[in-house]
Protein backbone atom coordinates (compact mmCIF):
# COMPACT_ATOMS: atom_id res chain seq x y z
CA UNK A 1 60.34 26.65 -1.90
CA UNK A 2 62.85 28.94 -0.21
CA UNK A 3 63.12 28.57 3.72
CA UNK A 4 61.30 31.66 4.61
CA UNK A 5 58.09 30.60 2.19
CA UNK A 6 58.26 27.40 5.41
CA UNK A 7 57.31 29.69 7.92
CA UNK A 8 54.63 32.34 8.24
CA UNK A 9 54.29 35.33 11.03
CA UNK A 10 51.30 36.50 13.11
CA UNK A 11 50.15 37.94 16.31
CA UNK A 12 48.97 36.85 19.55
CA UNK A 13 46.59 39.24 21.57
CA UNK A 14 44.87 39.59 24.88
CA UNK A 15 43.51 42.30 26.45
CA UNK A 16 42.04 43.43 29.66
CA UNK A 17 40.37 46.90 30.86
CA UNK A 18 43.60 47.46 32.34
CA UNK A 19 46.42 46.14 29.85
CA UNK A 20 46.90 44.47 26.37
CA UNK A 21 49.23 42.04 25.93
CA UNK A 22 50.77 41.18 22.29
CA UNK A 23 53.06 38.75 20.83
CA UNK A 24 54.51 38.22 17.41
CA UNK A 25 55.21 34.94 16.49
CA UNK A 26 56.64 32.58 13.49
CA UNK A 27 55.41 29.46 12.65
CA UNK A 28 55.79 26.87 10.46
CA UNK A 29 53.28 26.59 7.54
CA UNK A 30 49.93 24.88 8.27
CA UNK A 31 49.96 25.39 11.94
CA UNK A 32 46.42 25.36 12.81
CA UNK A 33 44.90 28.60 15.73
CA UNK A 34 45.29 26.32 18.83
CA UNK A 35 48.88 24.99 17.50
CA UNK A 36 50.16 28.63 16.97
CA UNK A 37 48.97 29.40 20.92
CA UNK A 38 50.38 26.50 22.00
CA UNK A 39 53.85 27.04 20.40
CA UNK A 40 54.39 30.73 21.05
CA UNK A 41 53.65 29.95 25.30
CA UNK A 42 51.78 33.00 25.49
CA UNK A 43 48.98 31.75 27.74
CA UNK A 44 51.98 30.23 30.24
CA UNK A 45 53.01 34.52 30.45
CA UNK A 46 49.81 35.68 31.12
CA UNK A 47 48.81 34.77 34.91
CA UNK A 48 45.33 34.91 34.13
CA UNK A 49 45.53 32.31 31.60
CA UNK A 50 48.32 30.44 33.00
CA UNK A 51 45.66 27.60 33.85
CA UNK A 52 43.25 27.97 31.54
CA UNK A 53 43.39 24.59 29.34
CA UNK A 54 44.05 25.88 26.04
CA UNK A 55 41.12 23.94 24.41
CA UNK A 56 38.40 25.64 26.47
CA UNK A 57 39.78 29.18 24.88
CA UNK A 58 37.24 31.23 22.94
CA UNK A 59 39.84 32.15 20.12
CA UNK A 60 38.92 34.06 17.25
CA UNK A 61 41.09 35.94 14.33
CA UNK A 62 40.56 39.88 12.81
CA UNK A 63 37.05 39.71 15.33
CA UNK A 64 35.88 36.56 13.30
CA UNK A 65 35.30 33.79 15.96
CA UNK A 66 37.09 30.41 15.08
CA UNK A 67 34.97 27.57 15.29
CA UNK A 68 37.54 25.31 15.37
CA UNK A 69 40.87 26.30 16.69
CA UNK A 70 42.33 22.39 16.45
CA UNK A 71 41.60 22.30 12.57
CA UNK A 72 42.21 25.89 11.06
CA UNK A 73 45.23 26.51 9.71
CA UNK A 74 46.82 30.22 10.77
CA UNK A 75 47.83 32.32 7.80
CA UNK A 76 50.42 35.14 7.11
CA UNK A 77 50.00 38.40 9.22
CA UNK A 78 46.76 36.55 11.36
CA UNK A 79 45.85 38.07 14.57
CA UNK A 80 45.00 35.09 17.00
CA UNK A 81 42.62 37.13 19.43
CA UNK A 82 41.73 35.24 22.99
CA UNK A 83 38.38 36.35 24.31
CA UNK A 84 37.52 36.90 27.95
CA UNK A 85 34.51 35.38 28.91
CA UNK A 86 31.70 37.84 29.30
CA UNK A 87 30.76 38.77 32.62
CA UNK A 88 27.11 39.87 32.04
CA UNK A 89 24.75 38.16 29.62
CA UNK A 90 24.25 40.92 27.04
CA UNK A 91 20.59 40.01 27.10
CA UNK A 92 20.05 40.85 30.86
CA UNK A 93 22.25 43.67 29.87
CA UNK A 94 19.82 45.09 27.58
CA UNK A 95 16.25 44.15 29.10
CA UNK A 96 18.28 46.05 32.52
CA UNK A 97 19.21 49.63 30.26
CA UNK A 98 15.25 49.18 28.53
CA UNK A 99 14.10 48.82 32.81
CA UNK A 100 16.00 51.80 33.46
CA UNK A 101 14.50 54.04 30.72
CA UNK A 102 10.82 53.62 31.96
């Protein structure tokens, strides 16, 4: 295995309404989601994830949620995507739109 088959390169994102933040990162091979966020320091950058425990993170990859960060490995060209947490339930959302209609 040649050095550069050791490592493998992907992207960390976060956005807000008002700016997007983006990373690009190499790792070794086998780094699991939550290892690859740890390593690249992103969330220490961002002020408002700076203390956020990493663990509590809704984390997902291409818009696929990850279930579990700790255990799944990060592949070649992944984008690590942090979600915000939502700040209406969509539920309320929608039964407050179908109220409006009447």
């Amino acid at each position: 295995m040649h050095d550069e088959e050791k490592y493998i390169t992907c992207e960390v994102v976060w956005a807000t309404p008002e700016s997007q933040y983006l990373e690009i990162i190499t790792v070794p091979l086998g780094t699991t989601v939550l290892g690859a966020l740890e390593t690249s320091g992103f969330c220490n950058r961002v002020s408002e994830l700076r203390n956020v425990p990493l663990n509590t993170l809704k984390l997902g990859i291409f818009g696929e949620h990850v279930k579990s960060p700790a255990d799944q490995p990060v592949h070649q060209g992944d984008r690590i995507e942090i979600y915000r947490p939502l700040q209406v339930d969509p539920k309320q959302a929608r039964r407050a739109r179908a109220r409006r209609k009447v």
